[in-house]
PDB file of N, CA and C in Angstrom:
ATOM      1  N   UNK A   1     139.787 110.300  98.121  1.00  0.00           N
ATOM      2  CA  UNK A   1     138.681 110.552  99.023  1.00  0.00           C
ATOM      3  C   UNK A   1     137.607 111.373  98.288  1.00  0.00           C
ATOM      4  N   UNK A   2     136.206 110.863  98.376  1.00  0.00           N
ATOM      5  CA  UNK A   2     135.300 111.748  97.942  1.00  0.00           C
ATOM      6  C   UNK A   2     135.219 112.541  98.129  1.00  0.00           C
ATOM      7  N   UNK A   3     135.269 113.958  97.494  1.00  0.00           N
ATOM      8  CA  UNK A   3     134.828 115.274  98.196  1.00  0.00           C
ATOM      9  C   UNK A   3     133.274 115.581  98.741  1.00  0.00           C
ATOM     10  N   UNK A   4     133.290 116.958  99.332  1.00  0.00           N
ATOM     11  CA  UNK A   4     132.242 117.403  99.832  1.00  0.00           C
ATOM     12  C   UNK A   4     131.673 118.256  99.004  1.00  0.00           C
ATOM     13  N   UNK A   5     130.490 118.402  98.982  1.00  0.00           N
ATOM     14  CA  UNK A   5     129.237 119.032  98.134  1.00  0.00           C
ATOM     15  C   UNK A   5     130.125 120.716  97.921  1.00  0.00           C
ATOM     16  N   UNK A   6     130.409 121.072  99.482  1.00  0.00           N
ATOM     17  CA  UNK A   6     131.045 121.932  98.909  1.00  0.00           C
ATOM     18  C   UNK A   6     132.431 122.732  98.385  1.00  0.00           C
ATOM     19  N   UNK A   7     133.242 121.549  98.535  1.00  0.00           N
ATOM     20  CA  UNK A   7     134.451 121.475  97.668  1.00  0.00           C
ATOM     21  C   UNK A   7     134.138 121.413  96.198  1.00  0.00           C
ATOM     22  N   UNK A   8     133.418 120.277  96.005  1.00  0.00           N
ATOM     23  CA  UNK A   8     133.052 120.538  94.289  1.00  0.00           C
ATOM     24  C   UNK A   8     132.214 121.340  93.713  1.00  0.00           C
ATOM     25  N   UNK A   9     131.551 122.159  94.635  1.00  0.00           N
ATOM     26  CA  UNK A   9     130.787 123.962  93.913  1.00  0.00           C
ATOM     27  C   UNK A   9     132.320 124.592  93.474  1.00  0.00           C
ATOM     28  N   UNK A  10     133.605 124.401  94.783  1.00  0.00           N
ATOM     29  CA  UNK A  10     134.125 125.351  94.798  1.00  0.00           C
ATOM     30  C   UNK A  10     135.398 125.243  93.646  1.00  0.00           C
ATOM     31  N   UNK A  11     135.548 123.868  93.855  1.00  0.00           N
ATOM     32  CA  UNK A  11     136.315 123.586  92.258  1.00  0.00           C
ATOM     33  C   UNK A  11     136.045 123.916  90.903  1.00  0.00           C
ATOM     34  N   UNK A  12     134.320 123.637  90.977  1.00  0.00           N
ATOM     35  CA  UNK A  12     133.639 123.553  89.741  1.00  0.00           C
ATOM     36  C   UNK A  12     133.481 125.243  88.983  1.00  0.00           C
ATOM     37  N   UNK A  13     133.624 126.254  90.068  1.00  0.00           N
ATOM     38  CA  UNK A  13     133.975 127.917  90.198  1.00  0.00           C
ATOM     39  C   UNK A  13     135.099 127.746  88.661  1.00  0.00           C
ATOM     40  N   UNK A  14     136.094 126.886  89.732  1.00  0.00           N
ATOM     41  CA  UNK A  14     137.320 127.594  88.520  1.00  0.00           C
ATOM     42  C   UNK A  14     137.594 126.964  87.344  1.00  0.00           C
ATOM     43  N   UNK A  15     136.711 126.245  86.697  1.00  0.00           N
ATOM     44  CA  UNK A  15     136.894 125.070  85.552  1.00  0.00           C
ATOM     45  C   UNK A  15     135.734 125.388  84.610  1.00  0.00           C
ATOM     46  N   UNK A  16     136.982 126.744  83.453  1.00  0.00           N
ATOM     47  CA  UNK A  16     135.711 126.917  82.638  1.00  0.00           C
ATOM     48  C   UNK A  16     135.240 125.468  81.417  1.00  0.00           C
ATOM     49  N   UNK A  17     133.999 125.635  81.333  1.00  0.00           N
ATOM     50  CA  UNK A  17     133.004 124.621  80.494  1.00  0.00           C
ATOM     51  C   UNK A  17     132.717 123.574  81.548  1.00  0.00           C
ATOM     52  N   UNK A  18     132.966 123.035  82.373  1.00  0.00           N
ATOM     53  CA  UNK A  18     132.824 121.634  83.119  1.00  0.00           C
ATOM     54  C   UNK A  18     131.589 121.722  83.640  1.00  0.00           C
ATOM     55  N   UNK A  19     130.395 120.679  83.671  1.00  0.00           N
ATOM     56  CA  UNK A  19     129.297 121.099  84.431  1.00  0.00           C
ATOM     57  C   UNK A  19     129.618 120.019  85.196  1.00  0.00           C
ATOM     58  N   UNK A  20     128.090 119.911  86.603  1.00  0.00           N
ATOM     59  CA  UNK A  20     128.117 118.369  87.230  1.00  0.00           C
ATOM     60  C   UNK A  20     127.191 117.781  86.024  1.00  0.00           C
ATOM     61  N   UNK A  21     127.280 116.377  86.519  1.00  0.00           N
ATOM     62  CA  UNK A  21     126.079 115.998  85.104  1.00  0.00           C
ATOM     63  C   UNK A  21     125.008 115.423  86.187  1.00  0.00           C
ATOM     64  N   UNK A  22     125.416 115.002  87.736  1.00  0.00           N
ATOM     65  CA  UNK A  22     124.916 114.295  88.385  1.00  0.00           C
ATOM     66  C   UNK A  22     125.373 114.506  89.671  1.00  0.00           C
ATOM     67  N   UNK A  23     124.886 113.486  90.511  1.00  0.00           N
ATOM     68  CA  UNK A  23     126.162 113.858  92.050  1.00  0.00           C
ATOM     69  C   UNK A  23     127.384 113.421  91.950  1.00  0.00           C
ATOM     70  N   UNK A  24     127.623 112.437  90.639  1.00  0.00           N
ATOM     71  CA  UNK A  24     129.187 111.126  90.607  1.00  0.00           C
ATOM     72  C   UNK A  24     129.913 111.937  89.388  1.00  0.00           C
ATOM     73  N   UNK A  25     129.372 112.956  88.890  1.00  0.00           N
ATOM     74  CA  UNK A  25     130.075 113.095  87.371  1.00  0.00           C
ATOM     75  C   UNK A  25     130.338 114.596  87.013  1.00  0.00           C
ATOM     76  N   UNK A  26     131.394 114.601  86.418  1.00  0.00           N
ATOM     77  CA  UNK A  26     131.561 116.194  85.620  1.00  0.00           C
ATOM     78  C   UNK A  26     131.751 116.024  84.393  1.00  0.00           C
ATOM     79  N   UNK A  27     131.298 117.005  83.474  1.00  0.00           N
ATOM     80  CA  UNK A  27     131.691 116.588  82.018  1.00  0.00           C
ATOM     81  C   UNK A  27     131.946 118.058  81.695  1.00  0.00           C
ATOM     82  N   UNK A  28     132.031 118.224  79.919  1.00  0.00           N
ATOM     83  CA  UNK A  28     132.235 118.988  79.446  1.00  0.00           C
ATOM     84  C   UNK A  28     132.682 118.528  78.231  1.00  0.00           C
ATOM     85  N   UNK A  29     132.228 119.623  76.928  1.00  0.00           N
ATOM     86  CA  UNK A  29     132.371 119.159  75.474  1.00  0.00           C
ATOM     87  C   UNK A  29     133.215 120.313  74.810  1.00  0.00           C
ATOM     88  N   UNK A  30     134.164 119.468  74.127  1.00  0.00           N
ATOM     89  CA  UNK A  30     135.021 120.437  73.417  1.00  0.00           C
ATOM     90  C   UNK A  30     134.389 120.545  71.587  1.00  0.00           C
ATOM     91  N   UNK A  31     134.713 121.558  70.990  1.00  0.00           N
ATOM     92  CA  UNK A  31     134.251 121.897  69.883  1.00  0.00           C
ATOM     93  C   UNK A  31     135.574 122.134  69.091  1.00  0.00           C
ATOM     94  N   UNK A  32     135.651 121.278  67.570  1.00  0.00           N
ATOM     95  CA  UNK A  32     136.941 121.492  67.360  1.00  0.00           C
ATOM     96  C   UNK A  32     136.892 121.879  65.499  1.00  0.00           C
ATOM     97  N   UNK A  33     137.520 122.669  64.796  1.00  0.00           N
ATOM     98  CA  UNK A  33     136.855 122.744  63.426  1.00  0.00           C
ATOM     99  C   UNK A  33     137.341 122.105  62.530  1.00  0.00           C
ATOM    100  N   UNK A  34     137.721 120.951  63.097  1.00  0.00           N
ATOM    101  CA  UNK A  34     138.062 119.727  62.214  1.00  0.00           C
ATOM    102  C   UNK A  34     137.949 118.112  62.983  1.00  0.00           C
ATOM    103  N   UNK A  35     137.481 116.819  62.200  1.00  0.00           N
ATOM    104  CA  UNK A  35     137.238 115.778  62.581  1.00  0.00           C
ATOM    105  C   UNK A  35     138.603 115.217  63.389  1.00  0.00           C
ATOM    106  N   UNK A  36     139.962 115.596  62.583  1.00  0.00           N
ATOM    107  CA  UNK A  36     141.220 115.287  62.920  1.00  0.00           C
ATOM    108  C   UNK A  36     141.495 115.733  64.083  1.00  0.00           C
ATOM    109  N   UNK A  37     141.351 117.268  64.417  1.00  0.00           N
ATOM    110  CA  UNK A  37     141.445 118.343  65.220  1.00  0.00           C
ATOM    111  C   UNK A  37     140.910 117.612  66.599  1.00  0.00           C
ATOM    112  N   UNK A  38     139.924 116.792  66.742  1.00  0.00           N
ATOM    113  CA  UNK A  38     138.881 116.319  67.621  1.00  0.00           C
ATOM    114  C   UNK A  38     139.781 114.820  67.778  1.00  0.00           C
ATOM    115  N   UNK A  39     140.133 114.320  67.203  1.00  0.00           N
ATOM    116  CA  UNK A  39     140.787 112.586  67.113  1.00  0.00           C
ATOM    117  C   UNK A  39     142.354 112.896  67.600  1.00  0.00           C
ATOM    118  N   UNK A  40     142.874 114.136  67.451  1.00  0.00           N
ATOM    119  CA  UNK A  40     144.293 114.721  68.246  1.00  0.00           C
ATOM    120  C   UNK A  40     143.610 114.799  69.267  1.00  0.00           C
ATOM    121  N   UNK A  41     142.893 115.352  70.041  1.00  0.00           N
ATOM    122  CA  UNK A  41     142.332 116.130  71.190  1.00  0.00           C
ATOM    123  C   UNK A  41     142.602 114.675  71.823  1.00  0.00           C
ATOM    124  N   UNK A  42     141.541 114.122  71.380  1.00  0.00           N
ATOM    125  CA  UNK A  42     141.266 112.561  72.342  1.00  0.00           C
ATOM    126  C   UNK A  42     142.587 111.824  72.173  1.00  0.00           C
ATOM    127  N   UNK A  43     143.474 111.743  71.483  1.00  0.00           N
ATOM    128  CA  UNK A  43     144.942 110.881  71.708  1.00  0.00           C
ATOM    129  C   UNK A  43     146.052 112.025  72.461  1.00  0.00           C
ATOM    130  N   UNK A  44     145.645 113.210  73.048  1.00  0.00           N
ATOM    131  CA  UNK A  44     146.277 113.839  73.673  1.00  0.00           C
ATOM    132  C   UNK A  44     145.822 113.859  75.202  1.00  0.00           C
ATOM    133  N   UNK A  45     144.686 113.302  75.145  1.00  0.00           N
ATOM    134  CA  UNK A  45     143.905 113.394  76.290  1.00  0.00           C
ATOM    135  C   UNK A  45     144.418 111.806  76.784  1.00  0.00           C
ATOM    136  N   UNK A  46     144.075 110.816  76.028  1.00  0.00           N
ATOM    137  CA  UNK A  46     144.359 109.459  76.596  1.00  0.00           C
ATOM    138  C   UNK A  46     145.931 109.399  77.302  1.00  0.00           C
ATOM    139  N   UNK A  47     147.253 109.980  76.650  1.00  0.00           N
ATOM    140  CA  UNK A  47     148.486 110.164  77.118  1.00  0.00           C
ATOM    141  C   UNK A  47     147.751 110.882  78.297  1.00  0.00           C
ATOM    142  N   UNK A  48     147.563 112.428  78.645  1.00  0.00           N
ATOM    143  CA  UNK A  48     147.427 112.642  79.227  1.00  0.00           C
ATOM    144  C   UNK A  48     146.828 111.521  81.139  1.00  0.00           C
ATOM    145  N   UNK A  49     145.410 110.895  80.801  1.00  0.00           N
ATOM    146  CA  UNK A  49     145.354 110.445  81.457  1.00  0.00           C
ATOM    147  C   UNK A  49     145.723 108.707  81.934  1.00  0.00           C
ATOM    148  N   UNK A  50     146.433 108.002  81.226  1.00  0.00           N
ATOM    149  CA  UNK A  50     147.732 107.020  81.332  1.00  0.00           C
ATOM    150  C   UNK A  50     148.495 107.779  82.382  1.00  0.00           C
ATOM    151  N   UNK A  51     148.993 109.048  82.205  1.00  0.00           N
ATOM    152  CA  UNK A  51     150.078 109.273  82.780  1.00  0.00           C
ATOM    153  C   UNK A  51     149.961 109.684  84.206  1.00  0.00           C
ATOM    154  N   UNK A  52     148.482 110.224  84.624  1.00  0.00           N
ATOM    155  CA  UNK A  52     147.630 110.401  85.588  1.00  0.00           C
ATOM    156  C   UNK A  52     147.135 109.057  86.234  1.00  0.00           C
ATOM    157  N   UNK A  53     147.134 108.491  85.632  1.00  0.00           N
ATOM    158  CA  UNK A  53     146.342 107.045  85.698  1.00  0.00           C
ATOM    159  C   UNK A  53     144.754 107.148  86.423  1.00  0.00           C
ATOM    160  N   UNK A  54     144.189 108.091  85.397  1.00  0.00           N
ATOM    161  CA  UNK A  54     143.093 108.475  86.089  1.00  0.00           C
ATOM    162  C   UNK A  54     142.327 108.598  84.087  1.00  0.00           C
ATOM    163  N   UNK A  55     141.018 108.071  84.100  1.00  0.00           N
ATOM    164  CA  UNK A  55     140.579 107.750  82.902  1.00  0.00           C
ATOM    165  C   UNK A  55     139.322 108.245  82.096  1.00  0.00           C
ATOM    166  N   UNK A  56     138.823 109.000  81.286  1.00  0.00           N
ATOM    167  CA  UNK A  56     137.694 109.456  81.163  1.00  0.00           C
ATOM    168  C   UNK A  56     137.168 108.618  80.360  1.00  0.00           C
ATOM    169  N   UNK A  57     135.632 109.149  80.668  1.00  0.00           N
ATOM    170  CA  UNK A  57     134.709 108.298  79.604  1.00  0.00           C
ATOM    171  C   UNK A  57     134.876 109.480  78.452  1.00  0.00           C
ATOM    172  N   UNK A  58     135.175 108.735  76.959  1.00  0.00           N
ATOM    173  CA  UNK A  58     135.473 110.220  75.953  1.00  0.00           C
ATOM    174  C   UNK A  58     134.317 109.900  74.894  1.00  0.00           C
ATOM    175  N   UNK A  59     133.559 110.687  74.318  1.00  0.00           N
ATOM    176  CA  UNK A  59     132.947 110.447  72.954  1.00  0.00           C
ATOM    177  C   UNK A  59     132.778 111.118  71.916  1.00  0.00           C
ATOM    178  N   UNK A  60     133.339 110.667  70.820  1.00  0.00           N
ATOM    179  CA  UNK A  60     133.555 111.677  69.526  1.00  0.00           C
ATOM    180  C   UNK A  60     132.372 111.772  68.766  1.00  0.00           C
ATOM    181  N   UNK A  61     131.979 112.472  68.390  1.00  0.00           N
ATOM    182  CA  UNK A  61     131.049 112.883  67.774  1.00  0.00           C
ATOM    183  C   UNK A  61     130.690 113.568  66.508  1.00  0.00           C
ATOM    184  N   UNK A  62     131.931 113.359  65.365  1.00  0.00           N
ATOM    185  CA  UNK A  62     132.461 114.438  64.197  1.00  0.00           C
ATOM    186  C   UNK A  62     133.036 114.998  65.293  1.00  0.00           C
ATOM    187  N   UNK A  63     133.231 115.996  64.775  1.00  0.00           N
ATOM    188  CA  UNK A  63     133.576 117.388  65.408  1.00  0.00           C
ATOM    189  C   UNK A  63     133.809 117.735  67.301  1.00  0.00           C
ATOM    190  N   UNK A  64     133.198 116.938  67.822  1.00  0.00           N
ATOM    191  CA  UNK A  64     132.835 117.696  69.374  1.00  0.00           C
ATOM    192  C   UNK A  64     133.363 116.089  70.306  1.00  0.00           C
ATOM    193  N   UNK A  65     134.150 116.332  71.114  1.00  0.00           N
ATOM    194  CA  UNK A  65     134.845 115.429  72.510  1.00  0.00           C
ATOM    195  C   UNK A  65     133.833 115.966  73.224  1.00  0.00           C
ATOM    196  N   UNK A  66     133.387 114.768  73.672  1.00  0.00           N
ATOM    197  CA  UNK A  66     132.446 114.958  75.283  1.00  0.00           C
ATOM    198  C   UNK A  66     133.466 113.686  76.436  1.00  0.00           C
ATOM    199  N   UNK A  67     133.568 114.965  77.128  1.00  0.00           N
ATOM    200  CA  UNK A  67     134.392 113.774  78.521  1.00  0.00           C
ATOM    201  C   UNK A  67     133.844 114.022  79.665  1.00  0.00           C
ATOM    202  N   UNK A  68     133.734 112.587  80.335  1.00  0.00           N
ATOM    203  CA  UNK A  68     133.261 112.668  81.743  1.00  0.00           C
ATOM    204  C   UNK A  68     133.747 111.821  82.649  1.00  0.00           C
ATOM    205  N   UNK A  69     133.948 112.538  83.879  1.00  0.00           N
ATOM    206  CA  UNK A  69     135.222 112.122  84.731  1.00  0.00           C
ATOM    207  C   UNK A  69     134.230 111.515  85.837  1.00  0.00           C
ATOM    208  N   UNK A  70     134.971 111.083  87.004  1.00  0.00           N
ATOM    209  CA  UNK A  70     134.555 109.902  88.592  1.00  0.00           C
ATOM    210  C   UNK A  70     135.282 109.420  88.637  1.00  0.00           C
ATOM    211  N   UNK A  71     135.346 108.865  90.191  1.00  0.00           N
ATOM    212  CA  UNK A  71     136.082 108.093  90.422  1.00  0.00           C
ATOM    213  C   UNK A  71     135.250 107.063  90.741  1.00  0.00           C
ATOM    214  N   UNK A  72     136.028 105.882  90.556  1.00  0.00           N
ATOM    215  CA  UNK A  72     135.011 105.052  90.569  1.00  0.00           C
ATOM    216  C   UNK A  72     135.038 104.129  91.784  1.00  0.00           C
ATOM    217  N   UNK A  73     136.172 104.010  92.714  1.00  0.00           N
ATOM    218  CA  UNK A  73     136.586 103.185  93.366  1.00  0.00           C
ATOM    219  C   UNK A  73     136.489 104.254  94.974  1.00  0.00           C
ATOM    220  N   UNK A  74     136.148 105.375  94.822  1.00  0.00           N
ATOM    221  CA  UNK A  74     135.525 106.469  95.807  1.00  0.00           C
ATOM    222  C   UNK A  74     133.741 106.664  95.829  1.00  0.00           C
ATOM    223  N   UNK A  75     133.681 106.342  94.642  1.00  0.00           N
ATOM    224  CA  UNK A  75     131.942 106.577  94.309  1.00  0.00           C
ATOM    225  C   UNK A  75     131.661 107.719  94.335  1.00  0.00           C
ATOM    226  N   UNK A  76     132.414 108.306  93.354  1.00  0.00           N
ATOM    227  CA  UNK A  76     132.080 109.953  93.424  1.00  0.00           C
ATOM    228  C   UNK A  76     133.304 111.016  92.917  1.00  0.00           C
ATOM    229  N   UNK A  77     132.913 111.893  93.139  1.00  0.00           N
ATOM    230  CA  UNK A  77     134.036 112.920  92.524  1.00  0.00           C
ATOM    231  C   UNK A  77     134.806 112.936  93.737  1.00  0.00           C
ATOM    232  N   UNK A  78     136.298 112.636  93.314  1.00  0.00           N
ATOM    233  CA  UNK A  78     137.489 113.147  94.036  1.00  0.00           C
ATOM    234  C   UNK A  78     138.563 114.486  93.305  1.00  0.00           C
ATOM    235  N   UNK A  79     139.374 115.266  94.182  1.00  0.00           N
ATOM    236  CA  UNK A  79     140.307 115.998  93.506  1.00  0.00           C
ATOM    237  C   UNK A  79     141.214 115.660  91.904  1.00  0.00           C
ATOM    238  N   UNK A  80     141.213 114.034  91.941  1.00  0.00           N
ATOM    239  CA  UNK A  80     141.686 113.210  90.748  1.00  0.00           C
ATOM    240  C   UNK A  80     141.004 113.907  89.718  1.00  0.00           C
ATOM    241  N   UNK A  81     139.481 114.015  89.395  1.00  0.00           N
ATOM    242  CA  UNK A  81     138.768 114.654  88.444  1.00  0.00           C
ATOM    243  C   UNK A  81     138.830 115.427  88.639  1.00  0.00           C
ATOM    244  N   UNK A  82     139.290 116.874  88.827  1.00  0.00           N
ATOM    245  CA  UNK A  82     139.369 117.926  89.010  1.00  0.00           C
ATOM    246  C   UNK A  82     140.783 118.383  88.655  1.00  0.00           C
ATOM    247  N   UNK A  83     141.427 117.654  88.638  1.00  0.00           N
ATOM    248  CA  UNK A  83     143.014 118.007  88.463  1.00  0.00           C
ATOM    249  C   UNK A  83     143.019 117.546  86.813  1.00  0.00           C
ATOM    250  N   UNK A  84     142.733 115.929  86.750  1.00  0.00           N
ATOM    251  CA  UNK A  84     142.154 115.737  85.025  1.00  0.00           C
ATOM    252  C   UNK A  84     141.790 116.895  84.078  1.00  0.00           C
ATOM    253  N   UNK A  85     140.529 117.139  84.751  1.00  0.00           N
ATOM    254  CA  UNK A  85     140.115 118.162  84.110  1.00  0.00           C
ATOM    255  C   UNK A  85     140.422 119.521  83.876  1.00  0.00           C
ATOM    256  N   UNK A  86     141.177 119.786  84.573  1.00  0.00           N
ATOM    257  CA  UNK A  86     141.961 120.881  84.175  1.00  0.00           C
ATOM    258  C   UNK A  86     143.606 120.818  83.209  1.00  0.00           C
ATOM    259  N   UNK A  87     144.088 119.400  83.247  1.00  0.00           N
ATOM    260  CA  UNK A  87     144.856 118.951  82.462  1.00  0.00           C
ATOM    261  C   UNK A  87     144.415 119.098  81.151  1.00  0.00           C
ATOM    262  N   UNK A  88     143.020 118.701  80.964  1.00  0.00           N
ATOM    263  CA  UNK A  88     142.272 118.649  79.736  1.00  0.00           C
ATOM    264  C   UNK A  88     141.892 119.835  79.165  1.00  0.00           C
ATOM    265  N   UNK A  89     141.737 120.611  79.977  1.00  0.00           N
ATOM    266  CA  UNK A  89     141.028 122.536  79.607  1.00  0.00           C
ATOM    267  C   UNK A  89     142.632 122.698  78.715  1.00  0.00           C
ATOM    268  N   UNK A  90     143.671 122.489  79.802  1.00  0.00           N
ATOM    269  CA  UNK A  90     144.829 123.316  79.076  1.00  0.00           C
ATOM    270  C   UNK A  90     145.188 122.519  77.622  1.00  0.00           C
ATOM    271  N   UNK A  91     144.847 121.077  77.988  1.00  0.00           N
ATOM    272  CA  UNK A  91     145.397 120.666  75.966  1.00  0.00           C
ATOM    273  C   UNK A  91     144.360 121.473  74.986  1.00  0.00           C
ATOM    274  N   UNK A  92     142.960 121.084  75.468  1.00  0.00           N
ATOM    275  CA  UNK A  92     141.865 122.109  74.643  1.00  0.00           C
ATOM    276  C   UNK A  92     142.276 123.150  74.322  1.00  0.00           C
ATOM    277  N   UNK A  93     143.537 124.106  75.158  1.00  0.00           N
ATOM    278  CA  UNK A  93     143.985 125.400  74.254  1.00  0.00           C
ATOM    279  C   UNK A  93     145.184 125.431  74.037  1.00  0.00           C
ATOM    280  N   UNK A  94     145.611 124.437  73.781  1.00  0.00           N
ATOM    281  CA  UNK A  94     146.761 124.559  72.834  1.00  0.00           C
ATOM    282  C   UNK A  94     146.011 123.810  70.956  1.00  0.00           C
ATOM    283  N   UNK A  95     144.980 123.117  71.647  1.00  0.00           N
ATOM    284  CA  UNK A  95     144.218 122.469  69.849  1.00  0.00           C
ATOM    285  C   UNK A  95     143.506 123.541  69.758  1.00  0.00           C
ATOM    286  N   UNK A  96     142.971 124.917  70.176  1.00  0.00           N
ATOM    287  CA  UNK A  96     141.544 125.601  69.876  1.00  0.00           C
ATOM    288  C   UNK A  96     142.743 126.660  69.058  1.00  0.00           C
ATOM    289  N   UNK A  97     141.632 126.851  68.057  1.00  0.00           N
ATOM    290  CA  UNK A  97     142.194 127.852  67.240  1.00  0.00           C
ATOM    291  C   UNK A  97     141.456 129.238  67.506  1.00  0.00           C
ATOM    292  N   UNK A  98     141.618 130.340  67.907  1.00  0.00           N
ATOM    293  CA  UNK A  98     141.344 131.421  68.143  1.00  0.00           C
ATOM    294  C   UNK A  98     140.623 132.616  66.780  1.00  0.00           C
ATOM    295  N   UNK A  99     139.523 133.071  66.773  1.00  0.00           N
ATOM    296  CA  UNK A  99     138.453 133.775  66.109  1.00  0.00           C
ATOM    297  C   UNK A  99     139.430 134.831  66.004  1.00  0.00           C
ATOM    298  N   UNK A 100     138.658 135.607  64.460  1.00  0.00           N
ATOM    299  CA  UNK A 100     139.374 136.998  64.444  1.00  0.00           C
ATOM    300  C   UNK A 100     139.272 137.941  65.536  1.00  0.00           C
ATOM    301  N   UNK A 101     140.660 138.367  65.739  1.00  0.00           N
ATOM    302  CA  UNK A 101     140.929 139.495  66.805  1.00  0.00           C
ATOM    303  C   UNK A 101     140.607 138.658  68.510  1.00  0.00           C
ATOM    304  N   UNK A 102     140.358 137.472  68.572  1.00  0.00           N
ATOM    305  CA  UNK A 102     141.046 137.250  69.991  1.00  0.00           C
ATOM    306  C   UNK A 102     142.049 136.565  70.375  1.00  0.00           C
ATOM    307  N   UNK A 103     142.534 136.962  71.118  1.00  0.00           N
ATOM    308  CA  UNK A 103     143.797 136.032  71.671  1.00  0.00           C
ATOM    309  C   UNK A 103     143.998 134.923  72.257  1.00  0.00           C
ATOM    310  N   UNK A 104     144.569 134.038  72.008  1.00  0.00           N
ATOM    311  CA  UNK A 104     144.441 132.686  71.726  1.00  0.00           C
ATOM    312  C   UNK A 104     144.432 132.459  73.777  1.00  0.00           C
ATOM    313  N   UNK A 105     143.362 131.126  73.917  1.00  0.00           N
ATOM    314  CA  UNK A 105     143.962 130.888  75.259  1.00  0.00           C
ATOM    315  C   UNK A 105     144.917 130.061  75.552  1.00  0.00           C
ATOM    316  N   UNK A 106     145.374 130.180  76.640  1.00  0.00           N
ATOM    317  CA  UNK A 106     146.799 129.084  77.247  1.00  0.00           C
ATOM    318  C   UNK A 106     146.305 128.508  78.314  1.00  0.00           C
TER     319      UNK A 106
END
């Protein structure tokens, strides 16, 4: 079911990096310091969403995954993208490698 304008402010609260891109779409770009690093991301992400059976649009770019989620058969954002996407935040920190002196996220 499509959500409401303000269900997805209130989702979009707890999903750090994700913007809307539109009224149908959320995205968000990962930054990775290697080409490989970025080509794991996206074959961790595709398992990921197979197993969801829910599918992003992904694009590599060297270095940087840009993904953007909808549903497409709702015409719009449902909880499906929102749950994705937070599937996706957590692989992003298990691949992000952590700067001197901070602690890595989970």
């Amino acid at each position: 079911m499509k959500l409401s304008e303000e269900r997805i402010a209130e989702r979009l609260k707890g999903l750090e990096g994700w913007k809307r891109d539109d009224a149908k779409w959320i995205s968000a770009k990962f930054r990775f310091a290697a080409f490989m690093d970025a080509v794991d991301f996206v074959n961790e992400v595709a398992r990921t969403a197979e197993a969801m059976n829910h599918h992003p649009m992904i694009a590599i770019d060297y270095k940087m995954v840009t993904l953007r989620l909808t549903t497409w058969h709702a015409g719009g954002l449902t909880e499906a993208d929102f749950d994705a996407a937070e599937a996706y935040n957590r692989s992003y920190a298990r691949f992000r490698k952590p700067r001197d002196g901070e602690k890595p996220k989970v």
